[in-house]
N, C-alpha and C. Protein backbone atom coordinates (compact mmCIF):
# COMPACT_ATOMS: atom_id res chain seq x y z
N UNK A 1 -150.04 10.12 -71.74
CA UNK A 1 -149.47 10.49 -73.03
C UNK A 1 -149.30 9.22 -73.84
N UNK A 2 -149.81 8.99 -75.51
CA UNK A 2 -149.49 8.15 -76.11
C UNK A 2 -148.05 7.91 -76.67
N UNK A 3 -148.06 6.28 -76.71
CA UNK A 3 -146.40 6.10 -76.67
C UNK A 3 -146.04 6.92 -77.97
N UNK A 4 -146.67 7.07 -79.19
CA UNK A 4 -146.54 7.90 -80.32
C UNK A 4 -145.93 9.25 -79.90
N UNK A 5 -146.75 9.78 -79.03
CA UNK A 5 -146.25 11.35 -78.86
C UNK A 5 -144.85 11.05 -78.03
N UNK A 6 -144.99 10.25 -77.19
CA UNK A 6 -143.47 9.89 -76.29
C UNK A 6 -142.40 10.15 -77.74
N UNK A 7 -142.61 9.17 -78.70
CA UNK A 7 -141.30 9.41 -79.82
C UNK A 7 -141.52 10.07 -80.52
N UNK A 8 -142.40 10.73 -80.58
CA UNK A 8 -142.67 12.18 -81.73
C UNK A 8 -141.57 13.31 -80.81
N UNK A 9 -142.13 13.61 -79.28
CA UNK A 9 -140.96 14.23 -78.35
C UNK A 9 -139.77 14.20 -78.57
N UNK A 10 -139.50 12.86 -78.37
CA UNK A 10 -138.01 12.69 -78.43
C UNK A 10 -137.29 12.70 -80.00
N UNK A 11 -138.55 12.53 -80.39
CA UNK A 11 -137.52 13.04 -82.11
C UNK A 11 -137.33 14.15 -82.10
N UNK A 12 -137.97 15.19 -82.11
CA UNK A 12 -137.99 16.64 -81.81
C UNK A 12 -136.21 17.12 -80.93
N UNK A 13 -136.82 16.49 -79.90
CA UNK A 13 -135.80 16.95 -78.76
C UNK A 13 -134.28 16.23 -79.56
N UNK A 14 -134.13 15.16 -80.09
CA UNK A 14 -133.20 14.93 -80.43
C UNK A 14 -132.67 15.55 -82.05
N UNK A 15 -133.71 16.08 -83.14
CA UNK A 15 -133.24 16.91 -83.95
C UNK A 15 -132.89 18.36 -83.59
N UNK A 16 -133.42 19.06 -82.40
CA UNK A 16 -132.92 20.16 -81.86
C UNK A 16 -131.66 20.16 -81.67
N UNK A 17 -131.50 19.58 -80.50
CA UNK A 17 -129.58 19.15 -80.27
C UNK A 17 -129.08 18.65 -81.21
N UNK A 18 -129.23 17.99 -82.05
CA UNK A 18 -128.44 17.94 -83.30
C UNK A 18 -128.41 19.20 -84.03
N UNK A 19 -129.20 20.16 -84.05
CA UNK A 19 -129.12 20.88 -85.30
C UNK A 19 -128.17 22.18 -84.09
N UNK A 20 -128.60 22.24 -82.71
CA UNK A 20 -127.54 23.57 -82.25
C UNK A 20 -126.25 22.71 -82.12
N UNK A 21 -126.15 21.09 -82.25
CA UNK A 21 -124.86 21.02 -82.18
C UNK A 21 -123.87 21.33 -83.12
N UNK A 22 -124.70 21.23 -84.44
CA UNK A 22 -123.69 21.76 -85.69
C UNK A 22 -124.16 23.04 -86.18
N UNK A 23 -124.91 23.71 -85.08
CA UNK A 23 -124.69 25.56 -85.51
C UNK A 23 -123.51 26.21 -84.70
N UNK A 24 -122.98 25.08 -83.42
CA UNK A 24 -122.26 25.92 -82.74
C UNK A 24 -120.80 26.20 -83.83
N UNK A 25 -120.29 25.19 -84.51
CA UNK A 25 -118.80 25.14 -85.23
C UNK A 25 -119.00 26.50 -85.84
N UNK A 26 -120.33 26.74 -86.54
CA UNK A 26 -120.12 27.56 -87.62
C UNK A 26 -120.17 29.04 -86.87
N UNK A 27 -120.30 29.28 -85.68
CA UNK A 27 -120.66 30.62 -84.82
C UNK A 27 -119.30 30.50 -84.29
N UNK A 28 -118.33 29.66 -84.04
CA UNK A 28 -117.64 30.27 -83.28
C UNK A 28 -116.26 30.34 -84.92
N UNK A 29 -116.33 29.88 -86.20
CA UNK A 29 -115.94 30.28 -87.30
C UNK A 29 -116.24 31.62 -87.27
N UNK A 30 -117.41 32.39 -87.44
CA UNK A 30 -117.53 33.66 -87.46
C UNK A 30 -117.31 34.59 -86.75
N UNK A 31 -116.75 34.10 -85.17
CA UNK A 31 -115.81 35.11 -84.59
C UNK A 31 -114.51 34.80 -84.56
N UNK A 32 -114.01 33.96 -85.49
CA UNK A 32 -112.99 33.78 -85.21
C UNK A 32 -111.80 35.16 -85.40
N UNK A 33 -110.65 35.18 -85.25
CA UNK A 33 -109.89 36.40 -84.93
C UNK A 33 -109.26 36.21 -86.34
N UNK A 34 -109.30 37.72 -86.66
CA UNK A 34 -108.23 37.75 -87.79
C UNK A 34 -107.05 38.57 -87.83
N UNK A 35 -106.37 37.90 -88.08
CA UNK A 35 -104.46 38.42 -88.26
C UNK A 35 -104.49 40.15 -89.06
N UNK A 36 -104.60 40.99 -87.94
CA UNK A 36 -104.50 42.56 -88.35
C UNK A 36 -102.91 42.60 -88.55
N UNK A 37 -102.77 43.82 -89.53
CA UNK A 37 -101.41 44.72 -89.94
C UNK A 37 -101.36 45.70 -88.82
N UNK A 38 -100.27 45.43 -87.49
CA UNK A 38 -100.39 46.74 -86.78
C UNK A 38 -98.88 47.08 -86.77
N UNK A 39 -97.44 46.46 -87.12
CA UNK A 39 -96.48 46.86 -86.71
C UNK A 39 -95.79 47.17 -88.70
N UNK A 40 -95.21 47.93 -89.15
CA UNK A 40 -95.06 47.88 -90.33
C UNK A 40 -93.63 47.77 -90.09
N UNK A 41 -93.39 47.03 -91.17
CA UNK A 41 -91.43 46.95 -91.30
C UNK A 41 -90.61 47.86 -92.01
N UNK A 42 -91.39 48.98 -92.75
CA UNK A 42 -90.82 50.19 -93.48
C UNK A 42 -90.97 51.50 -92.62
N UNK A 43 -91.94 51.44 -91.28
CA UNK A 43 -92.38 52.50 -90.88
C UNK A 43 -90.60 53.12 -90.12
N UNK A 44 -90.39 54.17 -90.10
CA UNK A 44 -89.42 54.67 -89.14
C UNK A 44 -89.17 54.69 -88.09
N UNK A 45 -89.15 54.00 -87.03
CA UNK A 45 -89.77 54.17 -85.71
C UNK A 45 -88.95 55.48 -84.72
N UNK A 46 -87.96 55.73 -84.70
CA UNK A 46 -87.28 57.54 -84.30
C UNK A 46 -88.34 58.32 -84.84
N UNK A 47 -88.84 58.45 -85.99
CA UNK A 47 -89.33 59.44 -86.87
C UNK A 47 -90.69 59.66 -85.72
N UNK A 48 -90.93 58.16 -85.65
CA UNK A 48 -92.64 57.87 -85.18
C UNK A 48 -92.97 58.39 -83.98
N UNK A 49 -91.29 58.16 -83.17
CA UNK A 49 -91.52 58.39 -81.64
C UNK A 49 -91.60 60.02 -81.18
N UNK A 50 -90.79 60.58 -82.40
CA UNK A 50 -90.73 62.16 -82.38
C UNK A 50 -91.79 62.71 -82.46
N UNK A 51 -92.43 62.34 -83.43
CA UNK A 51 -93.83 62.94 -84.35
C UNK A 51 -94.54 62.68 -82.67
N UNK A 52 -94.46 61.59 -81.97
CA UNK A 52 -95.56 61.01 -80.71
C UNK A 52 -95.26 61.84 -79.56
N UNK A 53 -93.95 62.01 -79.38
CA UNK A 53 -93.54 62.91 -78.49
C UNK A 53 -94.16 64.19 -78.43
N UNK A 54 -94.29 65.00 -79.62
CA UNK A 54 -94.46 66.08 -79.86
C UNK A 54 -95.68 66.44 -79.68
N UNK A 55 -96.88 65.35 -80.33
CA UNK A 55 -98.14 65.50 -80.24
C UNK A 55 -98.36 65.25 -78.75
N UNK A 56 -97.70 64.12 -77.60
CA UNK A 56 -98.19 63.75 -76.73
C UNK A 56 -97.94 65.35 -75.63
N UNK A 57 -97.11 66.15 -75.90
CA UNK A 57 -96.56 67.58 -75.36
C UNK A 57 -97.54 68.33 -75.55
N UNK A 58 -98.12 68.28 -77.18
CA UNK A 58 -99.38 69.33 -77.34
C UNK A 58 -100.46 69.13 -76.45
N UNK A 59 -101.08 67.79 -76.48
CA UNK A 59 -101.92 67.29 -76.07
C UNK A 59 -102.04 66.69 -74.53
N UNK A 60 -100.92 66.90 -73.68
CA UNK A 60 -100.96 67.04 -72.35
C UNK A 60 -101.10 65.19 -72.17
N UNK A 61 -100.38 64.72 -72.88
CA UNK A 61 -100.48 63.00 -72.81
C UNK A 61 -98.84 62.20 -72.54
N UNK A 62 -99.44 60.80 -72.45
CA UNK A 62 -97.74 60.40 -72.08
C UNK A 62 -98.13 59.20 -73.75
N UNK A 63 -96.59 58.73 -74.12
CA UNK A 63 -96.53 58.16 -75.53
C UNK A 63 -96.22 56.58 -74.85
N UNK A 64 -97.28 55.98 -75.27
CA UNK A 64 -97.31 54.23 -75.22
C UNK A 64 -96.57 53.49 -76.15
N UNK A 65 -95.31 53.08 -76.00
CA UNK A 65 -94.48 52.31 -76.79
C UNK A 65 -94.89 50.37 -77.16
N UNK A 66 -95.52 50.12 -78.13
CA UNK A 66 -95.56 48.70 -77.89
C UNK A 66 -95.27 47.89 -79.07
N UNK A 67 -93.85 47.28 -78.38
CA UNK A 67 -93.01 46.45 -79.35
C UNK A 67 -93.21 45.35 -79.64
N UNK A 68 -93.60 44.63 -80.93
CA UNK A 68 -94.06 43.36 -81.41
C UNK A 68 -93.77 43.44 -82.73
N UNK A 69 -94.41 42.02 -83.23
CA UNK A 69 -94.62 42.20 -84.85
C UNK A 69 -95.90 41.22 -84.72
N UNK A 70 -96.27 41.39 -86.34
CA UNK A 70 -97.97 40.94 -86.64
C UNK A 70 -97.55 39.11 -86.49
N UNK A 71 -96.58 38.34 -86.36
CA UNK A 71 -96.70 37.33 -86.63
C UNK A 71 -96.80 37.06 -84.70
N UNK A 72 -96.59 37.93 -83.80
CA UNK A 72 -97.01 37.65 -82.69
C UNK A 72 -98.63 37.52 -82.29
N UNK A 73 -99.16 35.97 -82.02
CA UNK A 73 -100.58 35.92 -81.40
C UNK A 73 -100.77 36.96 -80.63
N UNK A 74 -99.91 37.15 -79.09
CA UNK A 74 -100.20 38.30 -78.24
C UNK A 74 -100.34 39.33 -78.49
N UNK A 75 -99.23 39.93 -79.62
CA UNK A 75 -99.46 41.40 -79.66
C UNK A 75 -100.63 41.08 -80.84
N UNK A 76 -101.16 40.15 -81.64
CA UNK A 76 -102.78 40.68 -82.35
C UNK A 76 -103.50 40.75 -80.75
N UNK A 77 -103.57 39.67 -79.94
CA UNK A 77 -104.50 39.81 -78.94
C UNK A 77 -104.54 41.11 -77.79
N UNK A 78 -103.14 41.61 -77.67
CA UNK A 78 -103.44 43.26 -77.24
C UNK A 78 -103.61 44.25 -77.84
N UNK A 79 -103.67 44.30 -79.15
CA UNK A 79 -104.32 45.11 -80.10
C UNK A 79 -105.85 45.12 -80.13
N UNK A 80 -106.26 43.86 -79.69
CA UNK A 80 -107.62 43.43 -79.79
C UNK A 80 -108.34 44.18 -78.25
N UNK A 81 -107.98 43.85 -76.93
CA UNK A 81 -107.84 44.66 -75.74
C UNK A 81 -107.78 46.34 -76.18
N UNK A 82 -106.69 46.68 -76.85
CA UNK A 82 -106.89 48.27 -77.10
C UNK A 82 -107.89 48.83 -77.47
N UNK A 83 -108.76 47.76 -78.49
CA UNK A 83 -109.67 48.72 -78.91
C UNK A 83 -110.72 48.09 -78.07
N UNK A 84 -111.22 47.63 -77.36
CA UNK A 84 -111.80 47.48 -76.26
C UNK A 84 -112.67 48.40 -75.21
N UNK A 85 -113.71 48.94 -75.08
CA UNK A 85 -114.12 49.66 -73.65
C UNK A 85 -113.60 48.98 -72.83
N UNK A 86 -113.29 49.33 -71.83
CA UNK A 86 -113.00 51.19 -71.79
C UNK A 86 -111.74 51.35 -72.65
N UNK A 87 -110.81 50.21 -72.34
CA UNK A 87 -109.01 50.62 -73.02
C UNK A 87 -109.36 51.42 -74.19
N UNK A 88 -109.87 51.22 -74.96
CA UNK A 88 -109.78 52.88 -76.17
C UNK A 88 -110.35 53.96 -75.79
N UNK A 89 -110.87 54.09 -74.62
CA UNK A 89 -111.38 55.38 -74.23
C UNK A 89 -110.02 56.18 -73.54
N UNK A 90 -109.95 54.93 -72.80
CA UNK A 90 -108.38 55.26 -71.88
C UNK A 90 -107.06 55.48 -72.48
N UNK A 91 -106.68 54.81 -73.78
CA UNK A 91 -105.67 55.13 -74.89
C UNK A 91 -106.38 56.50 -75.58
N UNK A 92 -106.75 57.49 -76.00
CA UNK A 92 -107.64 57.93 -76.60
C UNK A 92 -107.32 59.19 -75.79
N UNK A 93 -107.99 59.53 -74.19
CA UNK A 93 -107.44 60.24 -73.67
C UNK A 93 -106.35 60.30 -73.08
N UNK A 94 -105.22 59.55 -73.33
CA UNK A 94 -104.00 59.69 -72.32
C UNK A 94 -102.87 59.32 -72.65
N UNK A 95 -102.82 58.53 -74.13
CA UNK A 95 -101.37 58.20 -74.59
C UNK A 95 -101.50 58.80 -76.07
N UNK A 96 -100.55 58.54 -76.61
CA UNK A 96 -100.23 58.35 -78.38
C UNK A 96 -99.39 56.95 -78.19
N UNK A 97 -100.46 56.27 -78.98
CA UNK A 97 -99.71 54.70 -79.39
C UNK A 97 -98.63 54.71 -80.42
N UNK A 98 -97.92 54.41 -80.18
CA UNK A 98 -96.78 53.77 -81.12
C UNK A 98 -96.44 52.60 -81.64
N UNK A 99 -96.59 51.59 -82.03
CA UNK A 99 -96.17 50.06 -82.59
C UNK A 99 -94.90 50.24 -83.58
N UNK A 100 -94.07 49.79 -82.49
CA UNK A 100 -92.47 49.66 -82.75
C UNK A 100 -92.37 48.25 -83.71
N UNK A 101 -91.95 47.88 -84.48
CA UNK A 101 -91.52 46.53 -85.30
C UNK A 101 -90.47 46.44 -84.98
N UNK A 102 -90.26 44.81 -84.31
CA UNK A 102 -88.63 44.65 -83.77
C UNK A 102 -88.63 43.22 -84.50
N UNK A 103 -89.49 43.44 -85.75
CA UNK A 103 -89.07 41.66 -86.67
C UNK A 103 -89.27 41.13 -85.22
N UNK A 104 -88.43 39.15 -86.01
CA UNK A 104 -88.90 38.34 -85.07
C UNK A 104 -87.52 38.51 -83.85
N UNK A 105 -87.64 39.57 -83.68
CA UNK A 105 -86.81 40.20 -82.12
C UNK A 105 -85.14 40.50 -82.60
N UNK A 106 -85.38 40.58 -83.69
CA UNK A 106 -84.39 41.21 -84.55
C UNK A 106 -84.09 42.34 -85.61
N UNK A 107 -84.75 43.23 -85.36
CA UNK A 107 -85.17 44.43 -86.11
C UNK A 107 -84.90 45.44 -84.88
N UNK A 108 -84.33 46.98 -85.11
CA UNK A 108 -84.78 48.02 -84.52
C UNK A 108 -84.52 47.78 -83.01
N UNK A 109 -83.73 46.68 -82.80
CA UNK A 109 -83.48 46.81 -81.35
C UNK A 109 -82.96 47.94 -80.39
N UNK A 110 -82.85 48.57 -81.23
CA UNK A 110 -81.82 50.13 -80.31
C UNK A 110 -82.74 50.97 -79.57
N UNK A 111 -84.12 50.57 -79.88
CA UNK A 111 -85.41 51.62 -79.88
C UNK A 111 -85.35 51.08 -78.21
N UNK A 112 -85.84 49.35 -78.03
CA UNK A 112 -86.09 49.41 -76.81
C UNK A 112 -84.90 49.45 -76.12
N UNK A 113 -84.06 49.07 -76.32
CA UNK A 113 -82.80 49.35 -75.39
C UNK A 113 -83.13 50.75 -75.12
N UNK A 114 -82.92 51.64 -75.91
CA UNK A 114 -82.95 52.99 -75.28
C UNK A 114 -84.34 53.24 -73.87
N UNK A 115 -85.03 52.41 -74.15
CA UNK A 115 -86.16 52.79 -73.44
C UNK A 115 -86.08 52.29 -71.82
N UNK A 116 -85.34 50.99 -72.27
CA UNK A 116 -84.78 49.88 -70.83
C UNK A 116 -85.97 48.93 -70.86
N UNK A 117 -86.94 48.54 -72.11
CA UNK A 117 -87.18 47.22 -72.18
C UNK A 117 -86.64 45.92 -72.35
N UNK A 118 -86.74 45.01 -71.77
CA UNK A 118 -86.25 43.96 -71.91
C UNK A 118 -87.08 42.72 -73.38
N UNK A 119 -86.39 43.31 -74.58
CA UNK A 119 -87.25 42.99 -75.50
C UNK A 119 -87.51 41.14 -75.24
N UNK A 120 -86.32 40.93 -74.90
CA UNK A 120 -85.74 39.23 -75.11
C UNK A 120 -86.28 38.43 -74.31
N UNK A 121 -87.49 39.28 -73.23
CA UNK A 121 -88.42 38.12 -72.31
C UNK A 121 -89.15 38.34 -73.08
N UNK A 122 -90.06 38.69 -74.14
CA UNK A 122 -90.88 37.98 -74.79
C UNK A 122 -91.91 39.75 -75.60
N UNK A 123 -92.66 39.36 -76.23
CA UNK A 123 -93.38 40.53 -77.00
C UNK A 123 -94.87 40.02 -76.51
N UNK A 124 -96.01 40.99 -76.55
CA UNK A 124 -95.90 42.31 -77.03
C UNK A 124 -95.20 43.06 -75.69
N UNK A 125 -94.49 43.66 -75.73
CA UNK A 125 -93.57 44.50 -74.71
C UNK A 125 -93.81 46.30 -74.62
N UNK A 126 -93.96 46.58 -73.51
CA UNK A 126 -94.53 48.01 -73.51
C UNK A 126 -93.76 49.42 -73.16
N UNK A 127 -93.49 50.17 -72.91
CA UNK A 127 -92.93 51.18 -72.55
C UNK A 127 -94.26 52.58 -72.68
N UNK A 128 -93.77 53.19 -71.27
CA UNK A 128 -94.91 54.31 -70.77
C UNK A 128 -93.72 55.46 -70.77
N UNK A 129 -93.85 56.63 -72.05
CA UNK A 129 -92.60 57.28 -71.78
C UNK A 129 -93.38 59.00 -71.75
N UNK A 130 -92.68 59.97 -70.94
CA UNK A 130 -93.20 61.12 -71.12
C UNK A 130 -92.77 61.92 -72.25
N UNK A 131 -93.45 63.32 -72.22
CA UNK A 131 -93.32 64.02 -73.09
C UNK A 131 -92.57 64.19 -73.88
N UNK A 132 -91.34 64.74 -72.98
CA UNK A 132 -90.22 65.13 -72.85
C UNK A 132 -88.72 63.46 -72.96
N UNK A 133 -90.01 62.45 -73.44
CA UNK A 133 -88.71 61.42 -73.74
C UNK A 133 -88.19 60.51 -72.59
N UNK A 134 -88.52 60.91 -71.47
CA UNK A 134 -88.17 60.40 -70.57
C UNK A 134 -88.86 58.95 -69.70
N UNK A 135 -88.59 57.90 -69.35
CA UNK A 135 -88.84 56.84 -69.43
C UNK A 135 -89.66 56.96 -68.04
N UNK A 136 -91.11 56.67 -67.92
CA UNK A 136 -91.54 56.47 -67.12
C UNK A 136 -91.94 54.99 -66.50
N UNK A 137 -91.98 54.19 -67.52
CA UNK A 137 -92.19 52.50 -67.30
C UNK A 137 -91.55 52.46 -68.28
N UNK A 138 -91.15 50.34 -68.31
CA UNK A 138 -90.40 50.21 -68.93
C UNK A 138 -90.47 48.32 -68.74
N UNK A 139 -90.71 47.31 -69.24
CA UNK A 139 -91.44 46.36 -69.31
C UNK A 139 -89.87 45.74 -69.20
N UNK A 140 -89.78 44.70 -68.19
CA UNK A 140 -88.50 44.07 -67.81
C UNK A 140 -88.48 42.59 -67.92
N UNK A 141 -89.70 42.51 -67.57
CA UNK A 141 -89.60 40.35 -67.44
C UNK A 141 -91.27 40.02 -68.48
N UNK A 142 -91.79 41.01 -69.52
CA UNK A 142 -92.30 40.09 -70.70
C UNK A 142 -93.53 40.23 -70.14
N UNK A 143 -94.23 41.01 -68.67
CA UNK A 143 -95.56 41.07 -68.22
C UNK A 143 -96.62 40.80 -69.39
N UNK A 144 -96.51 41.27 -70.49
CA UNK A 144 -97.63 40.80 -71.44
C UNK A 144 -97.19 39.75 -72.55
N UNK A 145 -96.38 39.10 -72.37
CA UNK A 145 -95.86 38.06 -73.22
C UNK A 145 -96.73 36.76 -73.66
N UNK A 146 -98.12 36.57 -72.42
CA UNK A 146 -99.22 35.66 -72.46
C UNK A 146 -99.64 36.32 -72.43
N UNK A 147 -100.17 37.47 -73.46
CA UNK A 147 -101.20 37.99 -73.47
C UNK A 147 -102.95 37.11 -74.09
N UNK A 148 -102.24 36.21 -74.80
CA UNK A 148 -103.57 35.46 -75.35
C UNK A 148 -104.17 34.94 -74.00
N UNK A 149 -103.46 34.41 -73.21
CA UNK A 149 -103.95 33.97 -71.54
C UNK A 149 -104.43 34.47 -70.54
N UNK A 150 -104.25 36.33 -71.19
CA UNK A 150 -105.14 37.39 -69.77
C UNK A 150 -106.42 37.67 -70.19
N UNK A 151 -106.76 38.85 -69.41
CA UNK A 151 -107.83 39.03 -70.43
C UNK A 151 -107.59 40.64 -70.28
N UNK A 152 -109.08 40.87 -70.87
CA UNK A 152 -108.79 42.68 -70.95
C UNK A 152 -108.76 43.68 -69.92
N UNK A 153 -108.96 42.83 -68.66
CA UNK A 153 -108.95 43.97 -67.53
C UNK A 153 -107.29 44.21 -67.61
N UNK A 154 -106.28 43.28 -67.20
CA UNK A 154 -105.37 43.81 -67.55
C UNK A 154 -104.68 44.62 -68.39
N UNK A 155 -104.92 45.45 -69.42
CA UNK A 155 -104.77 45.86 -70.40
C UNK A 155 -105.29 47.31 -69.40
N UNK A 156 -106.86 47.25 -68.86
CA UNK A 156 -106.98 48.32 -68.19
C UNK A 156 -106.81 48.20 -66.94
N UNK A 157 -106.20 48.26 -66.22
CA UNK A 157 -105.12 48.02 -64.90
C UNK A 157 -103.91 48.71 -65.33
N UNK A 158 -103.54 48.27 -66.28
CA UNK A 158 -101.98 48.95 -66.48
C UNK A 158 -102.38 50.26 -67.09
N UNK A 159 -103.74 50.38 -68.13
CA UNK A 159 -103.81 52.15 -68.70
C UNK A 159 -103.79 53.18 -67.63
N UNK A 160 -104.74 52.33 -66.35
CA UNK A 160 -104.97 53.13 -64.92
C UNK A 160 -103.52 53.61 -64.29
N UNK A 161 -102.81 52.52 -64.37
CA UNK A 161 -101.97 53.43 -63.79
C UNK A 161 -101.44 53.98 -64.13
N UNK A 162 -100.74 53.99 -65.50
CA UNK A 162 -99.85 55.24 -66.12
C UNK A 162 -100.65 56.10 -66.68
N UNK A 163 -101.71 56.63 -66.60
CA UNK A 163 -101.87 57.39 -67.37
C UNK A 163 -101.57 58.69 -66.33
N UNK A 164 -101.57 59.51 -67.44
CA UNK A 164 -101.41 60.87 -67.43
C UNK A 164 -102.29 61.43 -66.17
């Protein structure tokens, strides 16, 4: 091989890696995550849990309680898991979601007390309640509090077991 083609090669080979090195910034910009509206601060949450109750009775389901607010990373990142295969297949057939707003852990606290979450180890915080109101799980020490740190099987691990 002439020494010409030797650095014709290596120019090549070295404008390649240069050019995927500055396509990677801009690919992982375009997945980056964006800050969804899932907990509202006007919504009612009694009103919400009734309306969930009622439907989850029609519909032969149990009602998924999950307490956060939008300025929590975790609860965007288990929102992100929910809609997920399988987890939205598995939410879909077997709960009615609820997103409780408890502000920054100061809003609406009466909701999880009643439920026997332990809001104060950390959000997004869950509760698995039946039809009929009655507390079937009930999130005590913050299990999804790193949620940015799990990944989505957990999310379906826990649908598996409570569901309906």
């Amino acid at each position: 091989m002439k020494l010409s083609n030797v650095f014709r090669s290596l120019a090549l080979v070295s404008v390649a890696t240069f050019t995927l090195s500055q396509a990677a910034p801009q690919t992982q910009a375009q997945t980056a995550i964006v800050k969804k509206h899932i907990y509202f601060e006007t919504a009612d949450p009694k009103s919400d849990i009734a309306a969930a109750l009622a439907q989850a009775k029609k519909e032969h389901k149990r009602v998924l309680l999950d307490f956060g607010g939008d300025w929590c990373g975790d609860c965007q990142v288990l929102d992100i898991y929910f809609h997920q295969a399988p987890n939205d297949a598995l939410l879909e057939k077997n709960f009615v979601l609820v997103h409780v707003f408890i502000g920054h852990i100061d809003k609406n606290l009466d909701i999880p007390e009643k439920y026997g979450v332990a809001i104060h180890k950390g959000v997004p915080a869950l509760a698995v309640v039946s039809p009929k109101g009655e507390t079937i799980f009930a999130q005590k020490t913050g299990e999804f509090e790193d949620m940015r740190h799990m990944n989505s099987q957990s999310v379906t691990d826990f649908l598996e077991k409570w569901k309906q």
